[in-house]
Protein backbone atom coordinates (compact mmCIF):
# COMPACT_ATOMS: atom_id res chain seq x y z
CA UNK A 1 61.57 -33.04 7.21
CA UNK A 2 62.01 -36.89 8.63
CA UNK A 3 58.97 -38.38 9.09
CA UNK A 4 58.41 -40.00 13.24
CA UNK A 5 58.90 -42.92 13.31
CA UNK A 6 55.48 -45.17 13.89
CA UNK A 7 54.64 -46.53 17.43
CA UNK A 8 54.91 -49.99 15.98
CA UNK A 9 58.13 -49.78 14.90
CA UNK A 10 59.13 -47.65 18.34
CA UNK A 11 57.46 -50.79 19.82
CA UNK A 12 59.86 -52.86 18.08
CA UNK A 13 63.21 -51.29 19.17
CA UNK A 14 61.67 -51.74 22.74
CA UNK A 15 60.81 -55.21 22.61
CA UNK A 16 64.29 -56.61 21.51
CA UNK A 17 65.85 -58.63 22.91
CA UNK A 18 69.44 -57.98 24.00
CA UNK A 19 70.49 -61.17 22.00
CA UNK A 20 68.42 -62.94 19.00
CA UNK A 21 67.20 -66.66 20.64
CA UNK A 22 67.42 -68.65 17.27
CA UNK A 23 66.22 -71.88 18.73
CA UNK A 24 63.48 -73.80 21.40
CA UNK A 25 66.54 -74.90 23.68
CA UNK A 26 68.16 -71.35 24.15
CA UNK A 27 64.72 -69.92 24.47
CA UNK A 28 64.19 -71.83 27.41
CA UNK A 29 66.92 -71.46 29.53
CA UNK A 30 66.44 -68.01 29.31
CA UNK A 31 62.39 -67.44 29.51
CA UNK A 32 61.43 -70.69 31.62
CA UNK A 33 61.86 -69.03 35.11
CA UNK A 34 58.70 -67.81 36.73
CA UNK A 35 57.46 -65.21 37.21
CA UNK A 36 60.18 -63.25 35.62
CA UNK A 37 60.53 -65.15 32.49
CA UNK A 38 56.96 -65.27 32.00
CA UNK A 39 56.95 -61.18 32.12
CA UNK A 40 59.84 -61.16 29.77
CA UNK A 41 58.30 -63.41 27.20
CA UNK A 42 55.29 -61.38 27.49
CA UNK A 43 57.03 -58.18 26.86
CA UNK A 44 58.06 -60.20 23.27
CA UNK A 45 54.57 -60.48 22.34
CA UNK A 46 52.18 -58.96 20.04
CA UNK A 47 48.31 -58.78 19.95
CA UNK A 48 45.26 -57.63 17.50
CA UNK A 49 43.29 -55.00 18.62
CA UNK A 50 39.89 -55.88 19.88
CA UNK A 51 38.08 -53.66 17.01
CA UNK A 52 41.61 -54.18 14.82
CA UNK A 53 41.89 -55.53 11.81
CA UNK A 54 44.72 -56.49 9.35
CA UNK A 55 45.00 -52.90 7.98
CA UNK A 56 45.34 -51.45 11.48
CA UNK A 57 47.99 -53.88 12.63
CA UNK A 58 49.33 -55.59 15.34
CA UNK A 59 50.28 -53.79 18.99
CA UNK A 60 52.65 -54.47 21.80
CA UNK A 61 51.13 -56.78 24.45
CA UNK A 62 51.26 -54.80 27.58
CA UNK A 63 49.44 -56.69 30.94
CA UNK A 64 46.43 -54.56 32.20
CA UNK A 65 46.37 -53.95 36.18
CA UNK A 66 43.66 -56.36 36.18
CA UNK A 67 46.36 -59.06 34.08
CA UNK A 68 48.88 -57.69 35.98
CA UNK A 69 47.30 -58.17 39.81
CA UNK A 70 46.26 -61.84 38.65
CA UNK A 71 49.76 -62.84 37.94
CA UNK A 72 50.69 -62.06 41.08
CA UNK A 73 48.04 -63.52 43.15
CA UNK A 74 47.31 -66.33 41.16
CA UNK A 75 47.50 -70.67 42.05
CA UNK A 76 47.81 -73.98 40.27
CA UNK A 77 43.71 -74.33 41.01
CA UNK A 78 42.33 -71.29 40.12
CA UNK A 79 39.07 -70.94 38.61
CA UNK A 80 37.94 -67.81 36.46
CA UNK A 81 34.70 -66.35 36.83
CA UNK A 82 34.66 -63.02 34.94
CA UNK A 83 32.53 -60.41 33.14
CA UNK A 84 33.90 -59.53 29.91
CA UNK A 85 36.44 -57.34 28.25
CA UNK A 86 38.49 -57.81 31.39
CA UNK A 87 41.42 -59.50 29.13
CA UNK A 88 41.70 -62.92 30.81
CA UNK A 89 41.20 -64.92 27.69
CA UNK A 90 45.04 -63.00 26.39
CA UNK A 91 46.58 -63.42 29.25
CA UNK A 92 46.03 -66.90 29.75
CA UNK A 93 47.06 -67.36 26.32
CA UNK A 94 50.11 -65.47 27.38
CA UNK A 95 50.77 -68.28 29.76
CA UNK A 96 49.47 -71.51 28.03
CA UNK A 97 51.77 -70.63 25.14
CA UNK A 98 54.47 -69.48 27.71
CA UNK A 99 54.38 -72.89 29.37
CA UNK A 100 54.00 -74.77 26.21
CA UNK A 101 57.31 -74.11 24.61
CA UNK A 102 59.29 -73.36 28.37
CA UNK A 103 58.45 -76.82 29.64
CA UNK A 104 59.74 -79.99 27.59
CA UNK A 105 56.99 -82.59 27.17
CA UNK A 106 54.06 -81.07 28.20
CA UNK A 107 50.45 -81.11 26.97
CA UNK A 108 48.27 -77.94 26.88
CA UNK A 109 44.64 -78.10 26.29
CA UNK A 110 42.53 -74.78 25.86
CA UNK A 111 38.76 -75.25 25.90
CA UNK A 112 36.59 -72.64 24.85
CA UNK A 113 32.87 -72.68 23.76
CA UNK A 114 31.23 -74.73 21.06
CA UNK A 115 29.88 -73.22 18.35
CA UNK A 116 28.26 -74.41 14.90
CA UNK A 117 30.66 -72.56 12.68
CA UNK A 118 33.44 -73.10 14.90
CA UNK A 119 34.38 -69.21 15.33
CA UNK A 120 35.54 -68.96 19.14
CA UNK A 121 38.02 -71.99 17.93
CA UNK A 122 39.14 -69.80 15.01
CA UNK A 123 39.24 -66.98 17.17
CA UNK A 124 41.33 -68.50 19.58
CA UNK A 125 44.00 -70.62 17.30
CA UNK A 126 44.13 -66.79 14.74
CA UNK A 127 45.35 -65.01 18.39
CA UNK A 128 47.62 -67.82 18.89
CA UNK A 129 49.39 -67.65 15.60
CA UNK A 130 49.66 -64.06 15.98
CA UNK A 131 51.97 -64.43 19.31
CA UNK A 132 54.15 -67.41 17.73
CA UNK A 133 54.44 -65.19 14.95
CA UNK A 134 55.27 -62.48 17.49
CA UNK A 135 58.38 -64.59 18.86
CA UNK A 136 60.31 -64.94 15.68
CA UNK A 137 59.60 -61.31 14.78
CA UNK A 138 60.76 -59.78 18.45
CA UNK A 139 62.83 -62.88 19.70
CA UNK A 140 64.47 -64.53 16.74
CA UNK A 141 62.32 -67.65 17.64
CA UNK A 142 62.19 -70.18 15.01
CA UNK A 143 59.45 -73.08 15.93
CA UNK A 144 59.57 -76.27 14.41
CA UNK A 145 56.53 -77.49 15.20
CA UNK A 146 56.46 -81.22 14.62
CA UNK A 147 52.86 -81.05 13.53
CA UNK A 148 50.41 -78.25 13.00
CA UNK A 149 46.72 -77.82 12.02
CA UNK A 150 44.76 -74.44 12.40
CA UNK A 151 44.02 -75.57 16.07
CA UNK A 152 47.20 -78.42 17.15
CA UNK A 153 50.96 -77.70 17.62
CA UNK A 154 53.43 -79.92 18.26
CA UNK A 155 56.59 -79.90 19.48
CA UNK A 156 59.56 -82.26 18.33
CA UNK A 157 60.06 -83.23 22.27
């Protein structure tokens, strides 16, 4: 008897892309319009479980009605005030990463809260990595950042 196949990997076969994007360029043209690019490019991405850890894995990112209903309605001067656990922080991330490798030349700044041991910045640059990591796994995607800490990328343009 053949084992099923795990949800990750069913996940996988989903997300691909009809055609492997090898480079920053050809990623653009095709993910840069708004809002439809912005839903395709999500549909590329992975996330960490809230409670997950590394054994349990990564999981498609799928918007909640809540992510989904703020995409639609949402305008260059929105503000965000929230409870928690309504998954905001993600899909901002979503789009700050979105816009930072669609759009040549610009600058993204996240700012979160300060801490002592620095662990919402960890936090925050860890979920990054996982959805650049995300795009070369489900898109092909090779980034060559020009310069990269733990909490800085760079682009070459």
């Amino acid at each position: 008897m053949t084992a099923a196949p795990s949800q990750h990997s069913l996940a996988r076969r989903v997300f691909a892309p009809a055609r492997p994007v090898t480079d920053l360029p050809a990623f653009r043209a095709r993910y840069v319009p708004d809002p439809t690019g912005f839903y395709a490019y999500c549909d590329l991405l992975e996330i960490k479980p809230q409670e997950g850890t590394s054994a349990t894995g990564l999981i498609p990112f799928r918007r909640s009605w809540i992510q989904q209903r703020y995409c639609e309605q949402r305008t260059p001067r929105d503000v965000i005030c929230k409870p928690r656990q309504v998954w905001i922080t993600q899909i901002e991330l979503a789009r700050d990463t979105w816009f930072f490798l669609t759009k040549r030349g610009v600058n993204v700044i996240i700012v979160c809260q300060s801490s002592t041991d620095h662990s919402m910045l960890n936090r925050l640059s860890e979920r990054i990595n996982i959805l650049f990591n995300s795009l070369r796994r489900n898109a092909g995607l090779v980034l060559d950042f020009a310069s990269e800490t733990k909490a800085s990328w760079s682009l070459p343009d």
